[in-house]
Protein backbone atom coordinates (compact mmCIF):
# COMPACT_ATOMS: atom_id res chain seq x y z
CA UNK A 1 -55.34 15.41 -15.99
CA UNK A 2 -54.76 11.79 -16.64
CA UNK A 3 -52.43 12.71 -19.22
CA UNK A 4 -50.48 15.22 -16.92
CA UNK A 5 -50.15 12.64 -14.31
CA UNK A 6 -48.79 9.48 -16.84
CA UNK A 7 -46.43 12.12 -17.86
CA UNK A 8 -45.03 12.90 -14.35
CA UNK A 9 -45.11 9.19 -13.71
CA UNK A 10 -42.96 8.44 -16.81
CA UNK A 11 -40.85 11.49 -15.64
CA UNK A 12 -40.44 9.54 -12.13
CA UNK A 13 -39.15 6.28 -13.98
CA UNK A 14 -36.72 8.35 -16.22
CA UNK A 15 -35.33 9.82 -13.03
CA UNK A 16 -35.11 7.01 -10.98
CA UNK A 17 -33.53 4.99 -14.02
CA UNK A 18 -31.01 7.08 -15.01
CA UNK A 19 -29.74 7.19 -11.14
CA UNK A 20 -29.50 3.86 -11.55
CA UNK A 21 -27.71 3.57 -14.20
CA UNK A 22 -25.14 5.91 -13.40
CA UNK A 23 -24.40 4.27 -9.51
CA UNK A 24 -24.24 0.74 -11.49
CA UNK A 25 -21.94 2.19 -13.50
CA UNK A 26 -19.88 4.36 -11.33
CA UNK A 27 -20.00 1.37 -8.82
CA UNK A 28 -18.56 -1.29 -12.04
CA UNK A 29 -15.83 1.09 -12.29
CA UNK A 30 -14.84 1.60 -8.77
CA UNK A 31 -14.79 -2.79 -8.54
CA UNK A 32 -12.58 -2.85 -11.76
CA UNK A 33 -10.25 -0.54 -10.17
CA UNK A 34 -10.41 -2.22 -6.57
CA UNK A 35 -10.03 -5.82 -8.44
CA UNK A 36 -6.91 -4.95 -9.81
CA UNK A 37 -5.12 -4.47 -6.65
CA UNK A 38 -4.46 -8.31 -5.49
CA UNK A 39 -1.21 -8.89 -4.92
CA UNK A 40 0.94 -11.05 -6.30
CA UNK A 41 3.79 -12.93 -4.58
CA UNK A 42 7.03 -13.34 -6.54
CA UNK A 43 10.02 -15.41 -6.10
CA UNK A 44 12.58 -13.58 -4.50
CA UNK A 45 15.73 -15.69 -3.06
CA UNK A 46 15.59 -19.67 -2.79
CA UNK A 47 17.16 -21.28 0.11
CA UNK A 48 16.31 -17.78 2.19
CA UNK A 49 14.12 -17.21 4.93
CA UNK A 50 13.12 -13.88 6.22
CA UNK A 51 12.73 -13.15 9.88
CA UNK A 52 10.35 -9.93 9.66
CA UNK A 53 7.24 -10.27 12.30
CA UNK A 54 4.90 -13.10 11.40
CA UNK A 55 1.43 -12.69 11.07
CA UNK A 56 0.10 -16.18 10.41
CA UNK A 57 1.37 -19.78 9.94
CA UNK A 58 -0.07 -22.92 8.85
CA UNK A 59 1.33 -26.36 6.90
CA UNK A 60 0.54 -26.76 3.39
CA UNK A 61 1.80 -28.53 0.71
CA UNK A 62 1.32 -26.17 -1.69
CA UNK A 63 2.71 -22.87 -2.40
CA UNK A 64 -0.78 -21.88 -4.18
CA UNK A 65 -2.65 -22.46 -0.32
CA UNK A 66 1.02 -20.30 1.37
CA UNK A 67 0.18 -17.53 -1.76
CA UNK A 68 -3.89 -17.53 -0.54
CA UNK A 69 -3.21 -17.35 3.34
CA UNK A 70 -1.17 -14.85 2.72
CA UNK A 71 -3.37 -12.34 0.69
CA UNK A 72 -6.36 -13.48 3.20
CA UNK A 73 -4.31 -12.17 6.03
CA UNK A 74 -3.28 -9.28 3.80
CA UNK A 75 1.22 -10.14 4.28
CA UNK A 76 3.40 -8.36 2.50
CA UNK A 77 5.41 -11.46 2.15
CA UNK A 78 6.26 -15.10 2.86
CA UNK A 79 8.43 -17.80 3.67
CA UNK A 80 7.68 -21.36 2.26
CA UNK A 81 9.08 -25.05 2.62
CA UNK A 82 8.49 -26.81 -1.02
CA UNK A 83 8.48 -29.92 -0.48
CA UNK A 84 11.27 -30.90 -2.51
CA UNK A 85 13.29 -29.43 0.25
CA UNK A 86 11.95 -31.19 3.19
CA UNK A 87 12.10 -34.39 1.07
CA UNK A 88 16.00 -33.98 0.75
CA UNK A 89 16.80 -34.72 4.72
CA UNK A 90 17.12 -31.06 5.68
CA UNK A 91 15.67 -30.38 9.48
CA UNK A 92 12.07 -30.56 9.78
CA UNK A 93 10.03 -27.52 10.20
CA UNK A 94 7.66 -26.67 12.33
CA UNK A 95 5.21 -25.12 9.50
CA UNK A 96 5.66 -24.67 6.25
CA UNK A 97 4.22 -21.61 5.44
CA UNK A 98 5.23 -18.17 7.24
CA UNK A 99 3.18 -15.03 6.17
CA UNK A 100 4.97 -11.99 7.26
CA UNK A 101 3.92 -8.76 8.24
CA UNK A 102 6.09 -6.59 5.82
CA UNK A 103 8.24 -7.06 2.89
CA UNK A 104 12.49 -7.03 2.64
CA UNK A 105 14.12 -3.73 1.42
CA UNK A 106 17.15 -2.75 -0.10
CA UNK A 107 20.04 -5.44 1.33
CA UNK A 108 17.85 -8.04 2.89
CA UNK A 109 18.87 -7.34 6.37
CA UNK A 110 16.48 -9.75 7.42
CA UNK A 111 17.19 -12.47 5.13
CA UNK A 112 19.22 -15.62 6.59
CA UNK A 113 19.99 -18.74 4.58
CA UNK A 114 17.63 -21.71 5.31
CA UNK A 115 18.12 -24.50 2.93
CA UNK A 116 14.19 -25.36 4.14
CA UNK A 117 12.52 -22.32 2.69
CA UNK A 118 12.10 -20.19 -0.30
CA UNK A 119 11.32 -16.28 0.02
CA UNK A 120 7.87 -14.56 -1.97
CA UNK A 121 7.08 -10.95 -1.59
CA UNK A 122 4.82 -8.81 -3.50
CA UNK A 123 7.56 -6.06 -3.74
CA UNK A 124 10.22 -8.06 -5.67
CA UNK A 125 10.91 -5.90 -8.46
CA UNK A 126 11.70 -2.49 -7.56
CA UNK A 127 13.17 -3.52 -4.90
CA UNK A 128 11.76 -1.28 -1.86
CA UNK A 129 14.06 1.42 -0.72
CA UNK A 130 16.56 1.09 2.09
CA UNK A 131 14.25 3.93 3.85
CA UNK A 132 11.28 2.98 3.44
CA UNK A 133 8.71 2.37 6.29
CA UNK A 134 6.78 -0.63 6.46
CA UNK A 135 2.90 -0.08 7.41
CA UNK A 136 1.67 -3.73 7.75
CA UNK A 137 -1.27 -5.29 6.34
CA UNK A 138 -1.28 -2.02 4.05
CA UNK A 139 2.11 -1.49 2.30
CA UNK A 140 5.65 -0.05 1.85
CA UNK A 141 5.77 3.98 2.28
CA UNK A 142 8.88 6.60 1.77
CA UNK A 143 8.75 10.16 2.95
CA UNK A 144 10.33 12.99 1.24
CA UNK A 145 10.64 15.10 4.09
CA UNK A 146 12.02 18.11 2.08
CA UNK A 147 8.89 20.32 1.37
CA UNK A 148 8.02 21.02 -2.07
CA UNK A 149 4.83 21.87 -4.60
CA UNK A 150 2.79 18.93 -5.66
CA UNK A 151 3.84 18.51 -8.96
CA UNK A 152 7.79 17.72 -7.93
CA UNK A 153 6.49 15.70 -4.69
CA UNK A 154 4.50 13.47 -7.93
CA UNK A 155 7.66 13.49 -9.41
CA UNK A 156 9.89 12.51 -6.66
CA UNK A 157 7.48 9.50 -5.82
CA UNK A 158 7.64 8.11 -9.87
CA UNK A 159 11.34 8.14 -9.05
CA UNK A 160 10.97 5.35 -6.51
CA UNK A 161 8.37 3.81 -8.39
CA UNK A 162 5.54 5.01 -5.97
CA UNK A 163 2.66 7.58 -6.03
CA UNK A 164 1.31 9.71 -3.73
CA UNK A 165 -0.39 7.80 -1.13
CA UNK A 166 -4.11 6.37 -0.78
CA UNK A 167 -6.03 7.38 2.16
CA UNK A 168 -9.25 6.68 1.00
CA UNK A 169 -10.07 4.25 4.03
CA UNK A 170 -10.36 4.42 8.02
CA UNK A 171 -7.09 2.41 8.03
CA UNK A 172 -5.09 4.06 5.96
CA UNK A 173 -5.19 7.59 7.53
CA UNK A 174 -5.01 5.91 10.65
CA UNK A 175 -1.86 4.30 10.10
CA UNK A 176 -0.44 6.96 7.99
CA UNK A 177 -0.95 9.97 10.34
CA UNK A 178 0.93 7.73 12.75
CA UNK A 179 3.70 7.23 10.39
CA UNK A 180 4.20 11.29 10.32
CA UNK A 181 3.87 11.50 13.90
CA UNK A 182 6.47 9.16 14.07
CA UNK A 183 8.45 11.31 12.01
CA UNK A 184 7.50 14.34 13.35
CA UNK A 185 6.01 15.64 10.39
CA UNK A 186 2.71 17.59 10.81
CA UNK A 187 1.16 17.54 7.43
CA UNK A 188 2.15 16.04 3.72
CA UNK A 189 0.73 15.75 0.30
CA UNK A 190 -1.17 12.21 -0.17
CA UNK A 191 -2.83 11.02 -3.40
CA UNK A 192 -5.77 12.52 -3.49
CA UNK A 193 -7.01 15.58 -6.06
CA UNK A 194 -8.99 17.20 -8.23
CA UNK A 195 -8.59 18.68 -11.35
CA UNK A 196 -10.82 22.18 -11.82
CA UNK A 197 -12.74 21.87 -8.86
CA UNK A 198 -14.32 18.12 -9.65
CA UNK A 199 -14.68 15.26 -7.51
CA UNK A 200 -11.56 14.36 -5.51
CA UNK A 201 -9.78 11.28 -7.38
CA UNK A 202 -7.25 9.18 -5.39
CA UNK A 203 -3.63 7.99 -7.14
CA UNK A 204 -4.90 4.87 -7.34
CA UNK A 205 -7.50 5.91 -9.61
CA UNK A 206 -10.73 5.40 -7.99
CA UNK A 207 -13.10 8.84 -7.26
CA UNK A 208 -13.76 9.79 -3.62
CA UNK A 209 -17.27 8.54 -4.13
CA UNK A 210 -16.28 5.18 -4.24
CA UNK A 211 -15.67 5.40 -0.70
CA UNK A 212 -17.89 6.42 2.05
CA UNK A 213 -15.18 6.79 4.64
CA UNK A 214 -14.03 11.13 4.62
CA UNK A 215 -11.35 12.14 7.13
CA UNK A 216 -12.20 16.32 6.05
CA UNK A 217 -10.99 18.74 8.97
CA UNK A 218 -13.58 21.04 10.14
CA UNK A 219 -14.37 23.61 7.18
CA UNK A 220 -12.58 21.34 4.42
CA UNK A 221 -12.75 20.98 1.84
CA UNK A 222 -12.44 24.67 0.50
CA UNK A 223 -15.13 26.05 -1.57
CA UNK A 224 -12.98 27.79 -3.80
CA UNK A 225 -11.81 24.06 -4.97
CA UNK A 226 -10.04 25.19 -8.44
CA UNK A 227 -7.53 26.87 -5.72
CA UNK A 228 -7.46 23.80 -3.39
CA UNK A 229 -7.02 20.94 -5.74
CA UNK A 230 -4.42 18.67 -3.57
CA UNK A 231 -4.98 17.14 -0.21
CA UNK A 232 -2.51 16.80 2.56
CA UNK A 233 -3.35 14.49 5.79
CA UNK A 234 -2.29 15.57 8.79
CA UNK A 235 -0.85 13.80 12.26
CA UNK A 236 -3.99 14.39 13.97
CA UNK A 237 -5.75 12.00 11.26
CA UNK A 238 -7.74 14.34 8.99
CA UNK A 239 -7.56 15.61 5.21
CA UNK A 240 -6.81 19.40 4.30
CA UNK A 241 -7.53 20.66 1.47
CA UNK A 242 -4.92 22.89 -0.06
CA UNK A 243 -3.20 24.55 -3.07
CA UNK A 244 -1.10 22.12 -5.27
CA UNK A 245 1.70 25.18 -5.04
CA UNK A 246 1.91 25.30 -1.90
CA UNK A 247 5.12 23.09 -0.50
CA UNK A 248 4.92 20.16 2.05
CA UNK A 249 6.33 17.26 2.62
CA UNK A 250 5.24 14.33 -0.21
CA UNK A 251 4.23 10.53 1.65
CA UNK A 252 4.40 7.90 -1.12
CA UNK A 253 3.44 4.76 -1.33
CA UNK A 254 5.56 1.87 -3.02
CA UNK A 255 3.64 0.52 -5.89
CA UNK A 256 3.92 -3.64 -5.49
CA UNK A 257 5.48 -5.47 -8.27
CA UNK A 258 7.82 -8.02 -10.23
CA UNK A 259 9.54 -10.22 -11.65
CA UNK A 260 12.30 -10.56 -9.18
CA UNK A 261 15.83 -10.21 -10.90
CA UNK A 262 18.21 -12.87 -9.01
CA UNK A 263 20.53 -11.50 -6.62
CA UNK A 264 19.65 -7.71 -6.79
CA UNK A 265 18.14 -7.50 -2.79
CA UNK A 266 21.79 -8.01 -2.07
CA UNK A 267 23.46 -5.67 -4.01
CA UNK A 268 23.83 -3.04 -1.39
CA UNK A 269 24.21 -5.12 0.97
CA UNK A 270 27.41 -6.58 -0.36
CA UNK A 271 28.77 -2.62 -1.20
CA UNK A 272 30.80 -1.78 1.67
CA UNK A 273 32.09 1.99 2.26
CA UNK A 274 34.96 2.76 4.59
CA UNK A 275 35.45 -0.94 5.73
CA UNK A 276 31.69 -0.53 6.84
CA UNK A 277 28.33 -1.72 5.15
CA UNK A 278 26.69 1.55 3.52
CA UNK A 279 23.58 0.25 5.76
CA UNK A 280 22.31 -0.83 8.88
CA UNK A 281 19.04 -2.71 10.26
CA UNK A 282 17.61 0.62 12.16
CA UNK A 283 17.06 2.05 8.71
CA UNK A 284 14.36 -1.03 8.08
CA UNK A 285 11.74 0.75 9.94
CA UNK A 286 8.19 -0.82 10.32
CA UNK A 287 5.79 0.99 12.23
CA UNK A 288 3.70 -1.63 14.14
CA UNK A 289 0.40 -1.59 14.54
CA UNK A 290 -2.32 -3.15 16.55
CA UNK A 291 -3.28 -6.09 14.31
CA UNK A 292 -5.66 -8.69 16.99
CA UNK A 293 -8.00 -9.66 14.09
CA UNK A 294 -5.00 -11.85 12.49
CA UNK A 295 -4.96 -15.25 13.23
CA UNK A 296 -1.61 -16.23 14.59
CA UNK A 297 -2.18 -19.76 15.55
């Protein structure tokens, strides 16, 4: 009996052990993958200052202290005086770091020359599309609103240098399903799937189970997963399952990056068609959100 019970014991440890050791590891590689995503700011035009919303200000003399204000208040880009350039007579300014809301696209409609500051974004190199729709404090989306299967929606969002997008947090479907409303889209493909009925994996990599947030409509997922392997979100802020065949509308998100090649966020800008420029500021859309928990002093 003694026996029988050191056996169950040792069959208790094993258990509770190997549990363990799985969540420590499932939980290294959901960090590793969540580490990665700190932005980076890159260089984009010196002598240029962008007037997008501002989220936060402060005066440094740095542009390491600009670069950390801005990632703590989670800006898509900034504005900063070196001091080189107040040192040379110009006007004084006010502050010398500016952490913006959302990030320039295609032609820099935004962008005025101010021999005071240099522009930094974390979307420097592709630049992001003249179409796109900023989401602050998250990122830089694009809808295709044509509907199509999963597999050419994927497709569609390499071609911009995106991927289907994350909506693995409260946030993010918030914002997102407000984005399609906006649009007047009901439903789209987002970057989450599974592959043969597994675990749901975002396109950012990181399994569902490395979040506890789910945004599942009543009765999703299906059970019969191997036939509902993609995920669309929908206006009213919940996650359908649904077959990767089936066509809707693909929401990607912009994937950050750089180095910034001189010159290029004015390209279109400077291409004129019919005597007119081939864009105009209402196609810059940012879709504001509630954001009180910034500090704007």
């Amino acid at each position: 009996m003694l026996v029988h019970a050191k056996q169950t014991m040792f069959l208790v440890i094993l258990c509770y052990l190997t549990i363990k050791l799985t969540s420590v590891s499932s939980d290294s590689q959901c960090s590793k993958v969540t580490a990665s995503r700190t932005p980076k700011y890159h260089l984009m035009e010196k002598c240029y200052r962008s007037s997008l919303g501002m989220i936060a200000k402060a005066n440094y003399t740095s542009l390491t202290s600009c670069q950390r204000l801005g990632i703590e208040k989670k800006g898509l880009s900034i504005n900063f005086s070196p001091p080189e350039a107040r040192d040379d007579g110009n006007m004084a300014t006010e502050y010398t770091c500016e952490v913006l809301r959302c990030a320039e696209a295609d032609g820099g409609l935004s962008l005025v020359n101010d021999s005071r500051y240099d522009h930094y974004s974390i979307y420097a190199k592709p630049i992001p599309h003249v179409n796109s729709t900023c989401v602050p404090a998250i990122g830089m989306f694009f809808i295709f609103t044509k509907r199509m299967n999963y597999s050419n929606g994927l497709r569609e969002c390499k071609n911009l240098s995106g991927i289907p997008a994350d909506v693995t947090t409260e946030q993010r479907t918030e914002s997102l399903a407000q984005l399609l409303a906006g649009a007047s889209i009901e439903t789209a493909f987002v970057g989450l799937k599974s592959k043969n009925g597994s675990v749901f994996v975002s396109s950012s990599g990181d399994g569902l189970d490395c979040s506890t947030y789910r945004a599942w409509a009543p009765g999703f997922p299906k059970r019969l997963r191997k036939k509902y392997d993609c995920v669309i979100i929908t206006r009213e802020r919940t996650w359908k399952s649904a077959p990767c065949k089936n066509n809707y509308p693909m929401l990607c998100e912009l994937i950050p990056g750089g180095p910034y090649k001189k010159g290029s966020i004015f390209t279109s800008r400077n291409k004129k068609e019919n005597g007119w420029y081939a864009y105009s500021r209402l196609q810059h859309k940012i879709v504001f959100q509630d954001r009180s928990h910034f500090d704007t002093t």
